[in-house]
N, C-alpha and C. Protein backbone atom coordinates (compact mmCIF):
# COMPACT_ATOMS: atom_id res chain seq x y z
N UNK A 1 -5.92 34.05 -130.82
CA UNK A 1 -6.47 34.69 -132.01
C UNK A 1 -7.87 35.16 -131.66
N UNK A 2 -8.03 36.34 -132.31
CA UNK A 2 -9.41 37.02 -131.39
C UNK A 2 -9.84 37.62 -133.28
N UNK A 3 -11.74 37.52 -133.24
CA UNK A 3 -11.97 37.95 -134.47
C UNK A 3 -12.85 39.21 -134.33
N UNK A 4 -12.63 40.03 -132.58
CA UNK A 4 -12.68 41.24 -132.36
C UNK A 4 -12.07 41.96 -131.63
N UNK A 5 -12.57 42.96 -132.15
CA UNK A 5 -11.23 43.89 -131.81
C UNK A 5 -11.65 44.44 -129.80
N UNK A 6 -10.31 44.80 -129.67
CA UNK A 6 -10.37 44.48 -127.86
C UNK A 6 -10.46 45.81 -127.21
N UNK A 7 -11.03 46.24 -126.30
CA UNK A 7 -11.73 47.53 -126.23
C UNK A 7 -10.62 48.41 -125.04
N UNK A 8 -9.34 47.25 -124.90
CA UNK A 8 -8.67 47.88 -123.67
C UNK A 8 -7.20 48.99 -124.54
N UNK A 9 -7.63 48.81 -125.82
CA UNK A 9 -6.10 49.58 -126.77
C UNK A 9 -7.19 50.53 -127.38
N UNK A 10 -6.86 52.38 -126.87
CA UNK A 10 -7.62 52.54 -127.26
C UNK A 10 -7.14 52.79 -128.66
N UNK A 11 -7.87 53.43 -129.93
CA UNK A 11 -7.32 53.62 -131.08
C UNK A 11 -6.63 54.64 -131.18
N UNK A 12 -7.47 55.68 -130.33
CA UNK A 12 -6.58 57.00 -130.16
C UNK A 12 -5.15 57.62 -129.97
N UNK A 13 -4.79 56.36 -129.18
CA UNK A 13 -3.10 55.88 -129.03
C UNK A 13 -2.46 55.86 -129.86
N UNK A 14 -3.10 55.04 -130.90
CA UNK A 14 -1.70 54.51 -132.20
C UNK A 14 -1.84 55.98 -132.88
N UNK A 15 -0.34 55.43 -133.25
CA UNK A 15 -0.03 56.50 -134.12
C UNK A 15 0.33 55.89 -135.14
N UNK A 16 -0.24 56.55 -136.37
CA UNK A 16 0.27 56.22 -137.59
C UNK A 16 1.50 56.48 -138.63
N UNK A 17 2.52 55.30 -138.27
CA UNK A 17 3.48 55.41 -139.17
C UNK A 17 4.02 54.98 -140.53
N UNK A 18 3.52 54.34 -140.95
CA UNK A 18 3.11 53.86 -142.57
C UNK A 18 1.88 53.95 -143.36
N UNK A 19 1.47 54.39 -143.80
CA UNK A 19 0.42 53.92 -144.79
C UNK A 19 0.61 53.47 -146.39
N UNK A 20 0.53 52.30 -146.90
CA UNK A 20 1.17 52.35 -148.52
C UNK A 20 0.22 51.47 -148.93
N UNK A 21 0.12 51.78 -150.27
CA UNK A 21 -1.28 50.83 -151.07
C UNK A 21 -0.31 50.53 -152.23
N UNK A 22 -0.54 49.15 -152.77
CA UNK A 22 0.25 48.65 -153.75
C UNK A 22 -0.73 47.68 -154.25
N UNK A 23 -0.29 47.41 -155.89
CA UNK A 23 -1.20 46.96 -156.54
C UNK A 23 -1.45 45.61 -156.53
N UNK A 24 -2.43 44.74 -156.76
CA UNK A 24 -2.31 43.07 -156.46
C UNK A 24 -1.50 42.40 -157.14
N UNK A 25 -0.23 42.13 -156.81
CA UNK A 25 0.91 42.10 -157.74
C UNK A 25 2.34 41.67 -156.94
N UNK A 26 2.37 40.29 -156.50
CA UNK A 26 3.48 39.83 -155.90
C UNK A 26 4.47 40.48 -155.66
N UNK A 27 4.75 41.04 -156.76
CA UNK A 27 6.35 41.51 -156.82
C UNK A 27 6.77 43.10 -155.75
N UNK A 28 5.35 43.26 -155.35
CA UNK A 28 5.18 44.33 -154.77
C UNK A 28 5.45 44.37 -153.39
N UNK A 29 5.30 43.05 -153.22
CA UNK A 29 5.08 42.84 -151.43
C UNK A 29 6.51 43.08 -151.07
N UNK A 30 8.29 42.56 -151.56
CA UNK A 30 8.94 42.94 -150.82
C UNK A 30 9.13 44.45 -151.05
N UNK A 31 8.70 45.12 -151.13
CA UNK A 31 9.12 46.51 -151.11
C UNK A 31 8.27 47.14 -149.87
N UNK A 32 6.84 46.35 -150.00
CA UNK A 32 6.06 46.83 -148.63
C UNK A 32 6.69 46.35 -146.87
N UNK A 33 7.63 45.30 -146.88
CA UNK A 33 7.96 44.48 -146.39
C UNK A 33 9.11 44.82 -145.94
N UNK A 34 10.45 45.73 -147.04
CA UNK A 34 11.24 46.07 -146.46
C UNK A 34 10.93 47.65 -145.88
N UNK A 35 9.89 48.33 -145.99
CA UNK A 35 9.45 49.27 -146.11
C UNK A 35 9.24 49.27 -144.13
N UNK A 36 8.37 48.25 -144.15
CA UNK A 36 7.89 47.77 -142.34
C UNK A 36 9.44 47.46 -141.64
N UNK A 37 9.87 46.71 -142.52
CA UNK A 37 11.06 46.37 -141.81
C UNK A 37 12.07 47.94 -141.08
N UNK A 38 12.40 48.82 -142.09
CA UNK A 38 13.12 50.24 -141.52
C UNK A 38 11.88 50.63 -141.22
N UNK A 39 10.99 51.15 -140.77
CA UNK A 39 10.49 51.27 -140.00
C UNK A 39 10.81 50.98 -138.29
N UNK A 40 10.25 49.82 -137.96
CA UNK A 40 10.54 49.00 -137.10
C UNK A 40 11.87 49.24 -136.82
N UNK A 41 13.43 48.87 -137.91
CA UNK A 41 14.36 49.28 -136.96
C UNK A 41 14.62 50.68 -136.73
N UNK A 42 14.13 51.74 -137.24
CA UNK A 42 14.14 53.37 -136.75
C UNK A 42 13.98 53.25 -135.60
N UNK A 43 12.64 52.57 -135.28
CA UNK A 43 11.61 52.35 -133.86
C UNK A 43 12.48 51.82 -132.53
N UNK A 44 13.38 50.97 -133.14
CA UNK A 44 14.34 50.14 -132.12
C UNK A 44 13.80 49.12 -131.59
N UNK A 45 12.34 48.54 -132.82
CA UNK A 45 12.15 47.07 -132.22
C UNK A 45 13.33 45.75 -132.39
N UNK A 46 13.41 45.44 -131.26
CA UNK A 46 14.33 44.03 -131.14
C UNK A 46 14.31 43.23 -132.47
N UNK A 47 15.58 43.09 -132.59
CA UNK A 47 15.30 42.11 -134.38
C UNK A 47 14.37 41.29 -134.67
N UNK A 48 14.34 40.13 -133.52
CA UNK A 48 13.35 39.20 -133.35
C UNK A 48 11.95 39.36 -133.58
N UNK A 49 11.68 40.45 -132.91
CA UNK A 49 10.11 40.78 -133.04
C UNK A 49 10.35 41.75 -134.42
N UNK A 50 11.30 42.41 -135.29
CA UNK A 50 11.16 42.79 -136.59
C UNK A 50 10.78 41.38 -137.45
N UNK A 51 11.71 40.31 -137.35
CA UNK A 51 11.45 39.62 -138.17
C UNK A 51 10.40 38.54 -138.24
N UNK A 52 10.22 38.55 -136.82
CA UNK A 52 8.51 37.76 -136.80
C UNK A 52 7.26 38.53 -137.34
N UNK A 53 7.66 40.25 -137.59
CA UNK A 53 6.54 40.61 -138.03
C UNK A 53 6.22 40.99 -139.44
N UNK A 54 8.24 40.90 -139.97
CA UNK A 54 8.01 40.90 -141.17
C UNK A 54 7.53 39.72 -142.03
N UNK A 55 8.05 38.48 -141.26
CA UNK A 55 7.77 37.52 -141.95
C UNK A 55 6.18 37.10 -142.06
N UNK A 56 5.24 37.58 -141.04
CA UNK A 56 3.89 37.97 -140.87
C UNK A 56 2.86 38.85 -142.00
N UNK A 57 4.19 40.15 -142.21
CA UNK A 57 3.10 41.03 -143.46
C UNK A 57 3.53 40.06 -144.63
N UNK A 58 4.67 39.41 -144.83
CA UNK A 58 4.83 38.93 -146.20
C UNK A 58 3.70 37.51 -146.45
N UNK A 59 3.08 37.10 -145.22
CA UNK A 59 2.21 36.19 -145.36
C UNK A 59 0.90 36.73 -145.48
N UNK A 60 0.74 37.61 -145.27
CA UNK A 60 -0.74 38.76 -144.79
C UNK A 60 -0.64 39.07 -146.61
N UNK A 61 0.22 39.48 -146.68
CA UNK A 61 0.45 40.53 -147.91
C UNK A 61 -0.27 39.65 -149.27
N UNK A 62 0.48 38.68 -149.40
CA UNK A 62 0.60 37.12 -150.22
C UNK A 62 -0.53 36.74 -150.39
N UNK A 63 -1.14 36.30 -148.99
CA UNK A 63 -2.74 35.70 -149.19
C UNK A 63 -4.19 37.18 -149.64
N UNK A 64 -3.10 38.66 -149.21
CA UNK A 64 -4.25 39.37 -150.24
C UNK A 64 -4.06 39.80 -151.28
N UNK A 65 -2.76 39.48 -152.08
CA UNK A 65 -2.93 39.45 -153.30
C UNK A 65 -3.28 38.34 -153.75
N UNK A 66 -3.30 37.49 -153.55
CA UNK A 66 -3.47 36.44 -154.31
C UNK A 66 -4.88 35.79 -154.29
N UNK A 67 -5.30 36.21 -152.64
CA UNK A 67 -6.77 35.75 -152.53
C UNK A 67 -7.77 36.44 -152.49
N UNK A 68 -7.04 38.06 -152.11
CA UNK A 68 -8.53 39.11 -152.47
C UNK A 68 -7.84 39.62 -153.81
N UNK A 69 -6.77 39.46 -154.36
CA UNK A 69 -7.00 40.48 -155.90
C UNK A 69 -6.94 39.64 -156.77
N UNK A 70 -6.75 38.60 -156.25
CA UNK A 70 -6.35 36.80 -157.47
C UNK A 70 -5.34 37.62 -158.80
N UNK A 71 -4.29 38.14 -157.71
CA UNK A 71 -3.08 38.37 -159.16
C UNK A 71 -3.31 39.48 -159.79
N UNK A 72 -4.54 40.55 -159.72
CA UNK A 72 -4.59 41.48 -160.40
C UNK A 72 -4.38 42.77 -159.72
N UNK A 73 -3.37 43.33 -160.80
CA UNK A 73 -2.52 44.55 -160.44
C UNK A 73 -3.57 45.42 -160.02
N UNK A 74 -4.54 45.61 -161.15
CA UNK A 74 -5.44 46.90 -161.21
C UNK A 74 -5.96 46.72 -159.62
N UNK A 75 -5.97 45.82 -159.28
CA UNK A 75 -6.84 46.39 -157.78
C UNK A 75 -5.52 46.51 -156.70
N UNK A 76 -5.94 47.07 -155.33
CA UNK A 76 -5.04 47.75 -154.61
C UNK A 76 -5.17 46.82 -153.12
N UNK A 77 -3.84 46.29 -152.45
CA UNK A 77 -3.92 46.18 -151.25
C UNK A 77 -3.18 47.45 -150.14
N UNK A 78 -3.71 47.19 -148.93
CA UNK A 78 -3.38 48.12 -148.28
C UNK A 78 -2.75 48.26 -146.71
N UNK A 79 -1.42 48.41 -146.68
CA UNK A 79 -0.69 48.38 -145.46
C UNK A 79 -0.21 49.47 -144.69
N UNK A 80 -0.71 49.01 -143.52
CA UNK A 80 -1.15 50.49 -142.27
C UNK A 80 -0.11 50.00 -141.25
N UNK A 81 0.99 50.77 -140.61
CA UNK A 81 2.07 50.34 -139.70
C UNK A 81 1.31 51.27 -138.05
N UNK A 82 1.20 50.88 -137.47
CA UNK A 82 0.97 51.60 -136.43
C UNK A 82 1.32 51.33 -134.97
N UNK A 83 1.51 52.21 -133.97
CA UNK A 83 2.36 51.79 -132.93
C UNK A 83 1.40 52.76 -131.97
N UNK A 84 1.47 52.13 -130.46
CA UNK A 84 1.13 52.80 -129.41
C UNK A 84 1.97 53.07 -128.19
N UNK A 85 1.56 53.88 -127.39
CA UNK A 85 2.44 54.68 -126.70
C UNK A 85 3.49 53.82 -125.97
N UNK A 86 2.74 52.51 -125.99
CA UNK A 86 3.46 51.84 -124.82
C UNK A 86 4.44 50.70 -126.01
N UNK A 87 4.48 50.80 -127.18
CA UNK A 87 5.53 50.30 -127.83
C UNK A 87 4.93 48.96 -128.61
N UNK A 88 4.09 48.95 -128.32
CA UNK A 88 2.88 47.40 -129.23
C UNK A 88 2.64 47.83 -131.00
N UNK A 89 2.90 46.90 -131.56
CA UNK A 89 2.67 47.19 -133.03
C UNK A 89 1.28 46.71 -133.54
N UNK A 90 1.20 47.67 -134.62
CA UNK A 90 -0.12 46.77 -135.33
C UNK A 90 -0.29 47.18 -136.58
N UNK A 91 0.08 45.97 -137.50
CA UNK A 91 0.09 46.16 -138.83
C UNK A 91 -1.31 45.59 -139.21
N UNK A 92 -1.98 46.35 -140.02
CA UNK A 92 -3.24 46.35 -140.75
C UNK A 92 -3.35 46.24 -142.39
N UNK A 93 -3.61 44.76 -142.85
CA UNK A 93 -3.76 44.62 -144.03
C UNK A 93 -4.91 44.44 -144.39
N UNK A 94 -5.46 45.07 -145.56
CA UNK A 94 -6.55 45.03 -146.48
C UNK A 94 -6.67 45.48 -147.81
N UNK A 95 -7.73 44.00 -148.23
CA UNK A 95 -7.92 43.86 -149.76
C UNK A 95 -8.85 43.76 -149.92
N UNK A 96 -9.19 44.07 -151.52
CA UNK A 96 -10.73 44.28 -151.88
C UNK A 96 -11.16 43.20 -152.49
N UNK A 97 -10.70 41.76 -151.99
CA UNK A 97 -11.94 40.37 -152.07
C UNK A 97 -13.06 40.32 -151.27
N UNK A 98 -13.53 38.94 -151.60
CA UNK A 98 -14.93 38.30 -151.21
C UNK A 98 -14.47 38.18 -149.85
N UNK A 99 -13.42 38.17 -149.03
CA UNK A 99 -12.92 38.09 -147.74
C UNK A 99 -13.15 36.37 -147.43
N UNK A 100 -12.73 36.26 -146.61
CA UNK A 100 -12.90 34.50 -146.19
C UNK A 100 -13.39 34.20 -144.70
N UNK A 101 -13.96 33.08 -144.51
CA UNK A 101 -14.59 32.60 -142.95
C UNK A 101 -13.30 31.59 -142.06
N UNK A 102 -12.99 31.99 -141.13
CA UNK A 102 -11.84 30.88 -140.49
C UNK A 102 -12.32 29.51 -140.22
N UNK A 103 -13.83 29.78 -140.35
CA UNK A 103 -14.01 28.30 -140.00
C UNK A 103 -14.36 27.15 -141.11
N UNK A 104 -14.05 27.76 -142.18
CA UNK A 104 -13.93 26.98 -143.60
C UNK A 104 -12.56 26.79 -144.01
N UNK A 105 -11.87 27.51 -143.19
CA UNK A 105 -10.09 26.80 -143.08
C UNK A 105 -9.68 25.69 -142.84
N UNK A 106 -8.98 24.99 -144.02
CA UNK A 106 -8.50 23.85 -143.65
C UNK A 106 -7.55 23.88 -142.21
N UNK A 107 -7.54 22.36 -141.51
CA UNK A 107 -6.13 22.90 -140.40
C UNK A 107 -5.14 21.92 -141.35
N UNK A 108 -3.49 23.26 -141.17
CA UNK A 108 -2.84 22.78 -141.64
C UNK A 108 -1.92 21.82 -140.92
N UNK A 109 -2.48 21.37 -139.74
CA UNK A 109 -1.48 20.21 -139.14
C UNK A 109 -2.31 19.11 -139.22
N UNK A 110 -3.73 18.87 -140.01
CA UNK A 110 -4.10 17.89 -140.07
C UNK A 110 -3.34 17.02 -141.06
N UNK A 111 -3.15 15.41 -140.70
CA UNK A 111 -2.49 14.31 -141.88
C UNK A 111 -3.30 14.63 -143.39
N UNK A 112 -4.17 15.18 -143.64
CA UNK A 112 -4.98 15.33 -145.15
C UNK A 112 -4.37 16.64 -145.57
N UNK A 113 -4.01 17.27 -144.83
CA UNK A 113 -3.40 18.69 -145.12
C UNK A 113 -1.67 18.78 -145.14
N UNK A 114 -0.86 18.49 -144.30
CA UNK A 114 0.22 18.10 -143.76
C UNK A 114 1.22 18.63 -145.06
N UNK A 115 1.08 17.99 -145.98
CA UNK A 115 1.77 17.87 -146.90
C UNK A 115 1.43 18.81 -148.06
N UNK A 116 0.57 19.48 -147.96
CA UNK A 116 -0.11 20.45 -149.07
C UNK A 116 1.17 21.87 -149.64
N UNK A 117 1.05 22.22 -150.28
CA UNK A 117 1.85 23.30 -151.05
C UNK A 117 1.74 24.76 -150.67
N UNK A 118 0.39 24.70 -149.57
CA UNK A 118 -0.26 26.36 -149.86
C UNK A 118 -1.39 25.84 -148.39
N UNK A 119 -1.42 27.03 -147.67
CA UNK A 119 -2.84 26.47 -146.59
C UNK A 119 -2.08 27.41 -145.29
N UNK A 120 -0.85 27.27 -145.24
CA UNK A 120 -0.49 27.36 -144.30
C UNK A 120 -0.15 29.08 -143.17
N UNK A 121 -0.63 29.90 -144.07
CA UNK A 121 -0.34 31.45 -144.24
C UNK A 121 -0.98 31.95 -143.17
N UNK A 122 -2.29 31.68 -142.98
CA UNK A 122 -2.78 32.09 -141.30
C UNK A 122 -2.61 31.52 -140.11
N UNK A 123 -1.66 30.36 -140.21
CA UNK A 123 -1.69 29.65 -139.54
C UNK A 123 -0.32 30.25 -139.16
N UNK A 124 0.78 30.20 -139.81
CA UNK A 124 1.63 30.76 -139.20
C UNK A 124 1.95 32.53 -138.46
N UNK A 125 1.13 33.03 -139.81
CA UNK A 125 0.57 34.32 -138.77
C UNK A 125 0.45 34.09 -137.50
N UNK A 126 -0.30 33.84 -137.07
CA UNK A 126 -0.87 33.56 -135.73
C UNK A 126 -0.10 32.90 -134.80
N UNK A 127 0.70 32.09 -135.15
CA UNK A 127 1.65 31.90 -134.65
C UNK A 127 3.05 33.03 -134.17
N UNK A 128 3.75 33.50 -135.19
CA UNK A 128 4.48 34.59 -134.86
C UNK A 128 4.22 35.82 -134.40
N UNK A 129 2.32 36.32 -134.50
CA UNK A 129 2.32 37.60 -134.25
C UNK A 129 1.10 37.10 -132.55
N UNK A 130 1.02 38.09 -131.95
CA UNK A 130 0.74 38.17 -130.17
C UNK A 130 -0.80 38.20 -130.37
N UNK A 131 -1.73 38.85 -131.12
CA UNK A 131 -2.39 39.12 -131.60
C UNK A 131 -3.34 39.20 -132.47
N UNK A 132 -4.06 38.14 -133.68
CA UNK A 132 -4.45 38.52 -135.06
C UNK A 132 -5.84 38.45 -134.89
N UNK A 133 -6.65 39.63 -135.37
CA UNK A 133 -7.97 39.75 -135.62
C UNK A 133 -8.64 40.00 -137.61
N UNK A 134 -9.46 39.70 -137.35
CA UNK A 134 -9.78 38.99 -139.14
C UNK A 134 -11.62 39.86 -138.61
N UNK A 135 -11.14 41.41 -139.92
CA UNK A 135 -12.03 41.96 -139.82
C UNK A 135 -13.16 42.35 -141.12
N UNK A 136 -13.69 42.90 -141.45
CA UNK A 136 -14.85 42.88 -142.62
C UNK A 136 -14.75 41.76 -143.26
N UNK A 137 -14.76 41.25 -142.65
CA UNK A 137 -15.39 39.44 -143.46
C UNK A 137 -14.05 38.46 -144.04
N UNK A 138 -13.35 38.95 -143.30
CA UNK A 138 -11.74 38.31 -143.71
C UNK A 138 -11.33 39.10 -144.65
N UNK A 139 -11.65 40.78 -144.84
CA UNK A 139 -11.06 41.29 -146.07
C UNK A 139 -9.61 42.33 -145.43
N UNK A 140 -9.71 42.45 -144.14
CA UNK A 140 -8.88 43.04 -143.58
C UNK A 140 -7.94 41.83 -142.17
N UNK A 141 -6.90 41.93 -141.79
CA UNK A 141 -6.76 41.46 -141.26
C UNK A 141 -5.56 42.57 -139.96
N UNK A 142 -5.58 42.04 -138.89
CA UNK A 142 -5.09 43.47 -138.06
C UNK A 142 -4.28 42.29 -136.71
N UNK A 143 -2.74 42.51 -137.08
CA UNK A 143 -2.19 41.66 -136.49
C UNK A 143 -1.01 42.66 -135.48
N UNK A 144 -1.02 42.35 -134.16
CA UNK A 144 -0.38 42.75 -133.21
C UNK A 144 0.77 42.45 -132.47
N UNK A 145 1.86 42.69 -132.39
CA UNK A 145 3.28 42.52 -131.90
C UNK A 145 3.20 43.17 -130.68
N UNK A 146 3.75 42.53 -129.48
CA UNK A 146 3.79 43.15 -128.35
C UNK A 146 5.32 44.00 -127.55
């Protein structure tokens, strides 16, 4: 997990194949979600890496509605699909909260945490995706599939 961005991809590469803004509003995310998903299989990414990355925006997606719009429709999150020449993905989420610090993150494999209901959303990010960088103050987050 890197919380900058890496100077060897240039940007110029990706190409942009999604852009969709949807309102802070749960019910919204699977539509953004199956949206990445055809995408991706147009693309002819391997299922595996579709569904590690869908299951990735639906965690990305989740923690910015819920933690940069706290549930409210009226404000907008925002999902960017993008791909480079050499076949690497990078989905880019951002919301218009207070953003968050990683190092005020609980860990969720600690025994005080273990058992909790909710905590666990960047943690598994990071896990399934090759990649995750946490940008304007945790208000964007920019996670990479290889």
């Amino acid at each position: 997990m890197s919380s900058e961005s890496n100077d060897h991809r240039a940007h110029s590469d990706l190409v942009e194949l999604l852009d969709l803004r949807i309102p802070g509003d749960a019910e919204a995310i699977s539509r953004v979600t199956d949206s990445v998903l055809a995408t991706l299989s147009e693309l002819q990414v391997p299922e595996e890496k579709r569904l590690d990355i869908a299951l990735a925006v639906q965690e990305a997606l989740a923690n910015a509605v819920v933690h940069g719009c706290k549930n409210d429709s009226s404000k907008e999150v925002r999902c960017r699909l993008k791909r480079d020449r050499d076949g690497r993905v990078l989905i880019i989420i951002t919301d218009p909260g207070p953003g968050f610090s990683l190092e005020h993150r609980p860990d969720p494999k600690s025994p005080a945490h273990m058992y909790a209901d909710h905590g666990r959303g960047v943690y598994l990010i990071c896990q399934l995706m090759d990649e995750v960088q946490f940008e304007k103050g945790g208000r964007e987050i920019r996670m990479w599939k290889f």
